[in-house]
N, C-alpha and C. Protein backbone atom coordinates (compact mmCIF):
# COMPACT_ATOMS: atom_id res chain seq x y z
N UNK A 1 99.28 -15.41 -85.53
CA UNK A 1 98.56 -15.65 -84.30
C UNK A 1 97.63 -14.49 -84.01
N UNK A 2 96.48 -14.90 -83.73
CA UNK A 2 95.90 -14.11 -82.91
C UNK A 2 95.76 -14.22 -81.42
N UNK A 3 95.77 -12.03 -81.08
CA UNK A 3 95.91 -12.05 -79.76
C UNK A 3 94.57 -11.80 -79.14
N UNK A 4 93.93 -12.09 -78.32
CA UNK A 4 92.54 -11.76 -77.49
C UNK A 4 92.35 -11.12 -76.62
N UNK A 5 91.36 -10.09 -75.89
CA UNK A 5 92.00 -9.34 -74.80
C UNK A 5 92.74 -9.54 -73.57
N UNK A 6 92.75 -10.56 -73.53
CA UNK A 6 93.57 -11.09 -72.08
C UNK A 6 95.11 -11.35 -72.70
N UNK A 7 95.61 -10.95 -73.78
CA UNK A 7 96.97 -10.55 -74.27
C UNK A 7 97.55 -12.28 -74.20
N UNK A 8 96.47 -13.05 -74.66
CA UNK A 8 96.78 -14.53 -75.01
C UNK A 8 97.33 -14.76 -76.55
N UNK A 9 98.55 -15.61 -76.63
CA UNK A 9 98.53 -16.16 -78.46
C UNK A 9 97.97 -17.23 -78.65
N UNK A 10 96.70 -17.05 -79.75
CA UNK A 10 96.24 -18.42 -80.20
C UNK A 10 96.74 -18.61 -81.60
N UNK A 11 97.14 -19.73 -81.78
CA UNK A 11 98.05 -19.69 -82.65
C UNK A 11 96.59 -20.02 -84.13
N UNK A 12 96.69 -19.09 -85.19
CA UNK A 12 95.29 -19.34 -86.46
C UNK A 12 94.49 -20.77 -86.74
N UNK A 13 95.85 -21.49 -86.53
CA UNK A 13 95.23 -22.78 -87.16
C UNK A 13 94.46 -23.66 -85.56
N UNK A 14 94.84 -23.38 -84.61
CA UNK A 14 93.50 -23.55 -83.39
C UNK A 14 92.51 -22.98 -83.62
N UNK A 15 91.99 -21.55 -84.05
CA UNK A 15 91.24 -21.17 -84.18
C UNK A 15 90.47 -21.57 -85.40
N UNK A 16 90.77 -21.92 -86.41
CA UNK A 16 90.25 -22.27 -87.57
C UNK A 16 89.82 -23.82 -87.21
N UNK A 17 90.90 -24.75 -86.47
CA UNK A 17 89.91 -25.98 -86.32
C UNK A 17 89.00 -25.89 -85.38
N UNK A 18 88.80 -25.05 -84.08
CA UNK A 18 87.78 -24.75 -83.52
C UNK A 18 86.65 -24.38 -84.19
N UNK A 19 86.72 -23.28 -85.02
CA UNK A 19 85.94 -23.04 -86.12
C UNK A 19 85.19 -24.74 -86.63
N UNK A 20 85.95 -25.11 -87.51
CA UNK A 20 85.78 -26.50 -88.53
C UNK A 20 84.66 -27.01 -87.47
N UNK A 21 84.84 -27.30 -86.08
CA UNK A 21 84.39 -28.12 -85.15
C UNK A 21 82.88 -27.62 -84.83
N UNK A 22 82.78 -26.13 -84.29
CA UNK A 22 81.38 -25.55 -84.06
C UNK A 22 80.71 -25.63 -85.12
N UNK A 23 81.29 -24.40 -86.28
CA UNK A 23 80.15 -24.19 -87.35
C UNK A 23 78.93 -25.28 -87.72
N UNK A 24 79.41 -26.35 -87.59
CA UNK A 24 78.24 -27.35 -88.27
C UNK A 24 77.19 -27.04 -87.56
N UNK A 25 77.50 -27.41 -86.13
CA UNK A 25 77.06 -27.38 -85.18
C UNK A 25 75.60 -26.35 -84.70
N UNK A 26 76.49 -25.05 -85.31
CA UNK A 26 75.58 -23.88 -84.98
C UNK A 26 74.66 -23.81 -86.15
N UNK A 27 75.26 -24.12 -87.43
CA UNK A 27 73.96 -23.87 -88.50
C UNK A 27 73.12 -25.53 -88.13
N UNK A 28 73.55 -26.42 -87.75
CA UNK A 28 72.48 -27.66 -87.47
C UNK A 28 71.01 -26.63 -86.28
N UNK A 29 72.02 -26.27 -85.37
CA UNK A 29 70.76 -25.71 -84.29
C UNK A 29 70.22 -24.50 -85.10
N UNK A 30 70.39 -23.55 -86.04
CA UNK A 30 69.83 -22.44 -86.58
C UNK A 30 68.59 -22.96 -87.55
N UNK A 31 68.99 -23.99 -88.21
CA UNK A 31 68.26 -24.31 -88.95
C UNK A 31 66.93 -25.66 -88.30
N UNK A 32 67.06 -25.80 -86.96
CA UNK A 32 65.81 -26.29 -86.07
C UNK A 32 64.77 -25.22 -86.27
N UNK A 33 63.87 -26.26 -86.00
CA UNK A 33 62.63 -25.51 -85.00
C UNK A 33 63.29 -24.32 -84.22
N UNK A 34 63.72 -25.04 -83.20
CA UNK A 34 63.72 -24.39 -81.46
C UNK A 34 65.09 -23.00 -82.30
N UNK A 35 65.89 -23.25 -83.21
CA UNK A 35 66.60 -22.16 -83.22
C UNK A 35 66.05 -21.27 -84.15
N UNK A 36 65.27 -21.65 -84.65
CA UNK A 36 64.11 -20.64 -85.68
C UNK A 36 63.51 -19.64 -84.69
N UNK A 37 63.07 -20.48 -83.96
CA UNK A 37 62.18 -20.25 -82.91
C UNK A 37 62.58 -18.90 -81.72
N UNK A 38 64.40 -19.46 -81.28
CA UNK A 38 64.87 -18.81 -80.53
C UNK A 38 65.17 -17.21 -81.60
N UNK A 39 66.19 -17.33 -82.43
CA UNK A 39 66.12 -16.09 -83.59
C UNK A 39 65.10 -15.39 -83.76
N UNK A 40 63.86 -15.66 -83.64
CA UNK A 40 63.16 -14.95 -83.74
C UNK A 40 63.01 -14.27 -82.72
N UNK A 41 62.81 -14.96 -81.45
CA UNK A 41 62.39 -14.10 -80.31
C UNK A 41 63.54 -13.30 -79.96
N UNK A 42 64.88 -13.46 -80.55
CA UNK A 42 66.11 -12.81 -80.17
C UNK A 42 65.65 -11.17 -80.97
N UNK A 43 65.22 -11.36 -82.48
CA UNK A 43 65.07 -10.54 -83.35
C UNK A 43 64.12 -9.44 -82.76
N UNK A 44 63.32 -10.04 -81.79
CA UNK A 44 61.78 -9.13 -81.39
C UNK A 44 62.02 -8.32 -80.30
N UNK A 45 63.51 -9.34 -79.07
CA UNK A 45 63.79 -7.96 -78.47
C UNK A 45 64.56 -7.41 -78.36
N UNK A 46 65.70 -7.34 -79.93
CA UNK A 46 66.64 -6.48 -80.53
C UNK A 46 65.65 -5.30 -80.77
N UNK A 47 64.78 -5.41 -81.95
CA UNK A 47 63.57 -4.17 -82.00
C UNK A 47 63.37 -3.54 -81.25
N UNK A 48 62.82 -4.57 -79.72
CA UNK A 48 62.15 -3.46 -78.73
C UNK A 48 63.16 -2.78 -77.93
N UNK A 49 64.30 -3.10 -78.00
CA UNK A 49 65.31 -2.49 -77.68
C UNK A 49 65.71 -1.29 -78.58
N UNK A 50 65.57 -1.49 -79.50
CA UNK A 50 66.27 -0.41 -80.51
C UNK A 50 64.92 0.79 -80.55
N UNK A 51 63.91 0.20 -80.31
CA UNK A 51 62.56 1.42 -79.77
C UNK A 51 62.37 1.87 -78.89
N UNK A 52 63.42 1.38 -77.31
CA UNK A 52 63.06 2.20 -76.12
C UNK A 52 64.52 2.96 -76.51
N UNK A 53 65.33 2.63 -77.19
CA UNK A 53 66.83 3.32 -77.69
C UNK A 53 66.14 5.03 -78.36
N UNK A 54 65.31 4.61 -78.99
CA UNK A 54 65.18 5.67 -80.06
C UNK A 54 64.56 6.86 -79.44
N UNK A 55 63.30 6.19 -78.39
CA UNK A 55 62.96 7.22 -77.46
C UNK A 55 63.58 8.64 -76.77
């Protein structure tokens, strides 16, 4: 089992069919347009973040 910070047991195999259930899910939307789209703009203000960081 895994424990989470709120000192919950999820027992692996919930977590793994939760897993089974999203994943498709998330590479269907990654591989859109709109999640191409969103990744990128996520990617541009990780950068500008990591450039007012560096400052």
């Amino acid at each position: 089992m895994a424990k989470d910070d709120i000192g919950m047991d999820v027992p692996q195999q919930e977590i793994e069919s939760l897993a089974r259930l999203l994943l498709p899910k998330i590479r269907e939307f990654f591989d859109s347009e709109e999640g191409q789209r969103e990744f990128a703009e996520w990617k541009q203000r990780q950068a500008q973040e990591d450039t007012k960081e560096a400052k």
